[in-house]
PDB file of N, CA and C in Angstrom:
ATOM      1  N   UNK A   1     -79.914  24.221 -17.488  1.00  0.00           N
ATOM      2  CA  UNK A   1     -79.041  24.579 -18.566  1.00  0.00           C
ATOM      3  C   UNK A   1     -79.724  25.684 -19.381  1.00  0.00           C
ATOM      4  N   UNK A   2     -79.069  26.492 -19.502  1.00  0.00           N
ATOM      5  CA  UNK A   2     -79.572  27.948 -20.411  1.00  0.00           C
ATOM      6  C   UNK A   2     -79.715  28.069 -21.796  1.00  0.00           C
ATOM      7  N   UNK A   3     -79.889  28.761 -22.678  1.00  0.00           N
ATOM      8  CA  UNK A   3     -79.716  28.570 -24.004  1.00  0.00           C
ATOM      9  C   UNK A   3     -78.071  28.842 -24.299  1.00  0.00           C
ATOM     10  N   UNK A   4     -77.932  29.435 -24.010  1.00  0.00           N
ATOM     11  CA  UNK A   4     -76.315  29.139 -24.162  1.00  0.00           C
ATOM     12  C   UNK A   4     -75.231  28.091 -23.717  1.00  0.00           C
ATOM     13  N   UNK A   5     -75.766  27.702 -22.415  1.00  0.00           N
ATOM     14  CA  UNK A   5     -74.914  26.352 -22.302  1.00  0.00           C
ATOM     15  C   UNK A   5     -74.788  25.439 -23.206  1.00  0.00           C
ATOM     16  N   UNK A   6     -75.801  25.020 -24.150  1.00  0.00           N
ATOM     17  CA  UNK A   6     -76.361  23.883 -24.857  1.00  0.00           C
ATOM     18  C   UNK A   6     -75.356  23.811 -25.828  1.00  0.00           C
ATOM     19  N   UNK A   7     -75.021  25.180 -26.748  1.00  0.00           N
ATOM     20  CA  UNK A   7     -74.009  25.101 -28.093  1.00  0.00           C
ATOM     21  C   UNK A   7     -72.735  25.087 -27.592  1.00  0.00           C
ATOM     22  N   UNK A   8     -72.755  25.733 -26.361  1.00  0.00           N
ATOM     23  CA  UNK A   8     -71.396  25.785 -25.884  1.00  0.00           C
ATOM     24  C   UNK A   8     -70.482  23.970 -25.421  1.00  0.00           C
ATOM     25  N   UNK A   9     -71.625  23.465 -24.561  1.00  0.00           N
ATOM     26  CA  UNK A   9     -71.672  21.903 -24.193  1.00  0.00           C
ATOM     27  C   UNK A   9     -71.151  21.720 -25.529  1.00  0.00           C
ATOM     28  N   UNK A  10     -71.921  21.583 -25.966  1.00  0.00           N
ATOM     29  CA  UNK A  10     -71.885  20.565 -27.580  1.00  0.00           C
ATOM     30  C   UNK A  10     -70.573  20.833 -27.918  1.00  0.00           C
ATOM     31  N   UNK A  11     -70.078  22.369 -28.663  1.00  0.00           N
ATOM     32  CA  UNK A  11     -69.106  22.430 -29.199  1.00  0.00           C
ATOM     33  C   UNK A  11     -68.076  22.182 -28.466  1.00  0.00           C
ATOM     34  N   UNK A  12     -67.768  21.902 -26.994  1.00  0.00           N
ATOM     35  CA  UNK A  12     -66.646  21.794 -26.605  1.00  0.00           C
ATOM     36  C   UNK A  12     -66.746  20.083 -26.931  1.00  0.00           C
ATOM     37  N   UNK A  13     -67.638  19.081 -26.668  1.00  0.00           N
ATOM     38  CA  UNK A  13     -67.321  17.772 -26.746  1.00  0.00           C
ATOM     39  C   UNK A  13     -67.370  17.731 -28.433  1.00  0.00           C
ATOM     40  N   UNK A  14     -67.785  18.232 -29.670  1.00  0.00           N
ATOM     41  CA  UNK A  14     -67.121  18.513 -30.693  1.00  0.00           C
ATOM     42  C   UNK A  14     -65.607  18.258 -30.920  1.00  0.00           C
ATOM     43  N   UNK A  15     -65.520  18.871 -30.192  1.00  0.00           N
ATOM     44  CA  UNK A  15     -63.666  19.132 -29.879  1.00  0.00           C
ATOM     45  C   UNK A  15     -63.097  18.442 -29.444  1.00  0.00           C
ATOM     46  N   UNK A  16     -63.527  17.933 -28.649  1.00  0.00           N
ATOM     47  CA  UNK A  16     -62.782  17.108 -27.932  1.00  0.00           C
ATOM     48  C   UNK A  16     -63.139  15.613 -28.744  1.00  0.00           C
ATOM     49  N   UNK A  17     -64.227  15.645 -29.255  1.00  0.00           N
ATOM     50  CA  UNK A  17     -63.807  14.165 -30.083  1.00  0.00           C
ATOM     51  C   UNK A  17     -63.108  14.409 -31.501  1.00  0.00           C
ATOM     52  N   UNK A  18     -62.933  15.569 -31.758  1.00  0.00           N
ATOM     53  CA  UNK A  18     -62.207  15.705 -33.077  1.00  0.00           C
ATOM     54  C   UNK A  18     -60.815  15.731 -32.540  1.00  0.00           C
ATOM     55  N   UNK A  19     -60.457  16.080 -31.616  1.00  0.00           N
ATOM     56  CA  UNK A  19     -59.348  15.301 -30.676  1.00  0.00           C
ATOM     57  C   UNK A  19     -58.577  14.299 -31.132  1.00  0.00           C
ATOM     58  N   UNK A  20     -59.765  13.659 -30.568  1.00  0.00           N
ATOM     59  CA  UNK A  20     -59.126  11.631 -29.721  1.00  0.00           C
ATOM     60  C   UNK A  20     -59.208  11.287 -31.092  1.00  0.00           C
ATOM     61  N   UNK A  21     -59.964  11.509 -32.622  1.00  0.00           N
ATOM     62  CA  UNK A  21     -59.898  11.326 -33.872  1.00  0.00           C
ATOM     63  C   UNK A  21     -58.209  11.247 -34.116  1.00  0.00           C
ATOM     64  N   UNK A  22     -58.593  13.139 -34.235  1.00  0.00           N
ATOM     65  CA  UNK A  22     -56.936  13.198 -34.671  1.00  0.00           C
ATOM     66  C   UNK A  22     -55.622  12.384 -33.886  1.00  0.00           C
ATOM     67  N   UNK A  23     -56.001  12.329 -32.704  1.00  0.00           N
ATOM     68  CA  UNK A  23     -54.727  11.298 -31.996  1.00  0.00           C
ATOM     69  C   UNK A  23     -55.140   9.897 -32.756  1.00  0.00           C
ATOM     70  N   UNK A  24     -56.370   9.263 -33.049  1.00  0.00           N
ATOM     71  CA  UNK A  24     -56.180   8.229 -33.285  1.00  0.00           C
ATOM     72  C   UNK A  24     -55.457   7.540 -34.764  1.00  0.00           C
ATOM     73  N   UNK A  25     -55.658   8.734 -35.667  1.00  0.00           N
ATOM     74  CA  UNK A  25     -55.097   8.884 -36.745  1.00  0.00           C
ATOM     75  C   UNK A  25     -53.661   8.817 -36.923  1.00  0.00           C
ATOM     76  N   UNK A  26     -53.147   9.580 -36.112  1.00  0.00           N
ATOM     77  CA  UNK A  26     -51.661   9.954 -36.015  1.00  0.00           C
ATOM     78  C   UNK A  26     -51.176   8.581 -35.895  1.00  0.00           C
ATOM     79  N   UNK A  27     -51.891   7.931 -34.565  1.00  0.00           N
ATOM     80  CA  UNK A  27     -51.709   6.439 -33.910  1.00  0.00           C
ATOM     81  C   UNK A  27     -51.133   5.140 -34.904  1.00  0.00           C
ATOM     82  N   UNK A  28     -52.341   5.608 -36.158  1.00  0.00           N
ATOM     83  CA  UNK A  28     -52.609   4.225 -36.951  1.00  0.00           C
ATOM     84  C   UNK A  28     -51.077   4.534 -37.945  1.00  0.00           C
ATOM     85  N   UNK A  29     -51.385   5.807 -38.134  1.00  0.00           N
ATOM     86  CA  UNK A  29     -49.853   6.481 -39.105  1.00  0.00           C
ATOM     87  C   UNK A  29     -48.870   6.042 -38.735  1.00  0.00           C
ATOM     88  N   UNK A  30     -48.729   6.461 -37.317  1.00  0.00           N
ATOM     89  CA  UNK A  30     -47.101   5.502 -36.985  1.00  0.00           C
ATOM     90  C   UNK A  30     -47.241   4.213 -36.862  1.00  0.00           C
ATOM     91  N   UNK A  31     -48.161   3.494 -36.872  1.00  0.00           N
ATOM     92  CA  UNK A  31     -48.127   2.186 -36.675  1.00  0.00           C
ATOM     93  C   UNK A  31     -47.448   1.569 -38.080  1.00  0.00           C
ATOM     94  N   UNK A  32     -48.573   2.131 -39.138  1.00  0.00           N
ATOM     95  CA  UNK A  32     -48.249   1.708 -40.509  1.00  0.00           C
ATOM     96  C   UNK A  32     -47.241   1.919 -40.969  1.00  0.00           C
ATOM     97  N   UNK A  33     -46.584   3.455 -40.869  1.00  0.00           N
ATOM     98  CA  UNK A  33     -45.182   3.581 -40.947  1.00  0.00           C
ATOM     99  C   UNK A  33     -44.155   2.979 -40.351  1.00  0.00           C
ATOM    100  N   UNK A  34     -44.096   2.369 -39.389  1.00  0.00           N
ATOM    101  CA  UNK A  34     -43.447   1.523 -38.786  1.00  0.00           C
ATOM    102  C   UNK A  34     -43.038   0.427 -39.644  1.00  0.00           C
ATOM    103  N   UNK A  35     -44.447  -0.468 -39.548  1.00  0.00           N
ATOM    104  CA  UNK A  35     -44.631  -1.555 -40.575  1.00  0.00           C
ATOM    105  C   UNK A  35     -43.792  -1.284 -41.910  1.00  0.00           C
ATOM    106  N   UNK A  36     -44.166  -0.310 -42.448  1.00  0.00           N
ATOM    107  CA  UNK A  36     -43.710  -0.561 -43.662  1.00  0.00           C
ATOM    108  C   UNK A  36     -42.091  -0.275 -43.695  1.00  0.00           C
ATOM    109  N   UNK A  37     -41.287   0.714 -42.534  1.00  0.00           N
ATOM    110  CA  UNK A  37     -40.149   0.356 -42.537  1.00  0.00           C
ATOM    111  C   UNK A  37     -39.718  -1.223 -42.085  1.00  0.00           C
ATOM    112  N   UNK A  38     -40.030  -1.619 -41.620  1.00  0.00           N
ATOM    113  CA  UNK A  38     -39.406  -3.355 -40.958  1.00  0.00           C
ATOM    114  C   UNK A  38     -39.294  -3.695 -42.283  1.00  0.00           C
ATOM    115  N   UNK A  39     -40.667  -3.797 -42.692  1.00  0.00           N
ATOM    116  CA  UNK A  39     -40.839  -4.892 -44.439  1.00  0.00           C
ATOM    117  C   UNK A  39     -39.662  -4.844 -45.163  1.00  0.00           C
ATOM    118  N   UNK A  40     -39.442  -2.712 -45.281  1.00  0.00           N
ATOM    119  CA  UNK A  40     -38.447  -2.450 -46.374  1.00  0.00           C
ATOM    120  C   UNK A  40     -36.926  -2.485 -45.892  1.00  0.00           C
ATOM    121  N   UNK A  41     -36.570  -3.325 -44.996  1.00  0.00           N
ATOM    122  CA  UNK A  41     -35.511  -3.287 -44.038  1.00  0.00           C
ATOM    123  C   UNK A  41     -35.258  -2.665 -42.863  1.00  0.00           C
ATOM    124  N   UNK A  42     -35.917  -1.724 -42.806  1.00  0.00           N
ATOM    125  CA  UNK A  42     -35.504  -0.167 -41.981  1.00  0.00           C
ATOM    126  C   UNK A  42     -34.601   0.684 -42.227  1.00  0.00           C
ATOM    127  N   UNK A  43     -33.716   0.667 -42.154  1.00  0.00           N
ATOM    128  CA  UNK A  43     -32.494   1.663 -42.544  1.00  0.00           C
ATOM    129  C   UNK A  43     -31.571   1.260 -42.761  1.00  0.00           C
ATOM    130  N   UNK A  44     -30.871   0.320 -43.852  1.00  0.00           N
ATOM    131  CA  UNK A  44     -30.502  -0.386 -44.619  1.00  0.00           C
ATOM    132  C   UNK A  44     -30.351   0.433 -45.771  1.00  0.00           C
ATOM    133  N   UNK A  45     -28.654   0.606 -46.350  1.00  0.00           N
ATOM    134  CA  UNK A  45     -28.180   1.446 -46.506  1.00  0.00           C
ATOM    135  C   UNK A  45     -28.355   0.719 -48.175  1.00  0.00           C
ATOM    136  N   UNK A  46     -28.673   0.373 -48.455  1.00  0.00           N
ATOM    137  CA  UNK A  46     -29.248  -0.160 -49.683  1.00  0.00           C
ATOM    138  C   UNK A  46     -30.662   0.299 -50.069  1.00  0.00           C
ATOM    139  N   UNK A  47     -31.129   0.655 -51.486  1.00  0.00           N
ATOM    140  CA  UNK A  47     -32.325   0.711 -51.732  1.00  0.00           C
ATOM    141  C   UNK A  47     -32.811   1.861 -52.297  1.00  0.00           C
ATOM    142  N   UNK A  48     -33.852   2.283 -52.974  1.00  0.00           N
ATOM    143  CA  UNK A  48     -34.012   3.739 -53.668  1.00  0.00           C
ATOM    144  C   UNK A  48     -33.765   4.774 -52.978  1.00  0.00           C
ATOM    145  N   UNK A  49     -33.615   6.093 -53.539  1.00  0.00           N
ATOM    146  CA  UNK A  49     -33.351   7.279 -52.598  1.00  0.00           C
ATOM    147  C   UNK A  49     -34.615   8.116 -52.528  1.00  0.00           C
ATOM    148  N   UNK A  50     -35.025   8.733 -51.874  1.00  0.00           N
ATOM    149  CA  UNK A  50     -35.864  10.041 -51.628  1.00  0.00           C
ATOM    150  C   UNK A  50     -35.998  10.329 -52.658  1.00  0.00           C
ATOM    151  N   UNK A  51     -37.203  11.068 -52.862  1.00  0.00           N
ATOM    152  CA  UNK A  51     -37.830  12.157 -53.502  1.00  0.00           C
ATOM    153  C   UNK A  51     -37.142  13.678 -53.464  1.00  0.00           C
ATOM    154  N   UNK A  52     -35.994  13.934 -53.094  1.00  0.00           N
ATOM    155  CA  UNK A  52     -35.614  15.313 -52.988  1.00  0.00           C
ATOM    156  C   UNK A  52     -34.311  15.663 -54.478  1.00  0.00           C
ATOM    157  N   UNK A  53     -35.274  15.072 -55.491  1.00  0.00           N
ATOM    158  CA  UNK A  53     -34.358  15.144 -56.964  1.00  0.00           C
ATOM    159  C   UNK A  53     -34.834  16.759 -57.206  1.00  0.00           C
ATOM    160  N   UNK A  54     -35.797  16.886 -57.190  1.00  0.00           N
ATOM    161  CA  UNK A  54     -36.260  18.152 -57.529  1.00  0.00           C
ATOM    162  C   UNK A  54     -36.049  19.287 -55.917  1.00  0.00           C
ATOM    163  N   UNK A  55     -35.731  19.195 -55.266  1.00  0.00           N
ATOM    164  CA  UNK A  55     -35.994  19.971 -54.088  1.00  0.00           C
ATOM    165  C   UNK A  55     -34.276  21.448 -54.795  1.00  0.00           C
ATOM    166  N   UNK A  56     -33.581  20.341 -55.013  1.00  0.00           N
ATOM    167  CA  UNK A  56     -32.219  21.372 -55.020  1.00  0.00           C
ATOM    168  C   UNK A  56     -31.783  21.495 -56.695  1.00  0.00           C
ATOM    169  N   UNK A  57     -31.627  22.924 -57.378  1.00  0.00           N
ATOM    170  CA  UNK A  57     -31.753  22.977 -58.473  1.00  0.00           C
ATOM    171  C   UNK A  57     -30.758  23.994 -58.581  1.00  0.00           C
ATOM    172  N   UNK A  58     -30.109  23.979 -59.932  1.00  0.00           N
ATOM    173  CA  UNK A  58     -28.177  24.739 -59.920  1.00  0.00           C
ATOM    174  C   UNK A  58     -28.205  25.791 -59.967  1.00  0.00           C
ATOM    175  N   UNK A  59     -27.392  26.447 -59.580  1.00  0.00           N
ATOM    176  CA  UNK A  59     -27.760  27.783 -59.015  1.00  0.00           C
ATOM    177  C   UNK A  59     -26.766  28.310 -60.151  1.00  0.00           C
ATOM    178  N   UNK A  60     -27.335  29.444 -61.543  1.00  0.00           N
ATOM    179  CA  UNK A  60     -26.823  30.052 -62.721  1.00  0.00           C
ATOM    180  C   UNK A  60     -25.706  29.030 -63.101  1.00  0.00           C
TER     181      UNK A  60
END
């Protein structure tokens, strides 16, 4: 192995575990999000609305 292989090695398995991180993250996200829709009914047409009070604002 050369002097250049060495940073190169490294930084690619760098990567690749900042990877399987980020997939595992995403993983736990939908899991929890999941969860917490069942709890709150799921889509059950009852219940607070969104956050999009401020998104749309009157036009003059």
């Amino acid at each position: 192995m050369s002097a250049y292989d060495a940073p190169t090695t490294r930084h690619a398995e760098l990567l690749r575990q900042a990877d399987a991180e980020r997939l595992a993250r995403r993983a736990r996200a939908a899991r929890t999000g999941r969860r917490a829709a069942r709890r709150s009914g799921g889509d059950a047409p009852e219940g607070r609305v969104g956050g999009l009070r401020g998104l749309f604002v009157r036009a003059a």
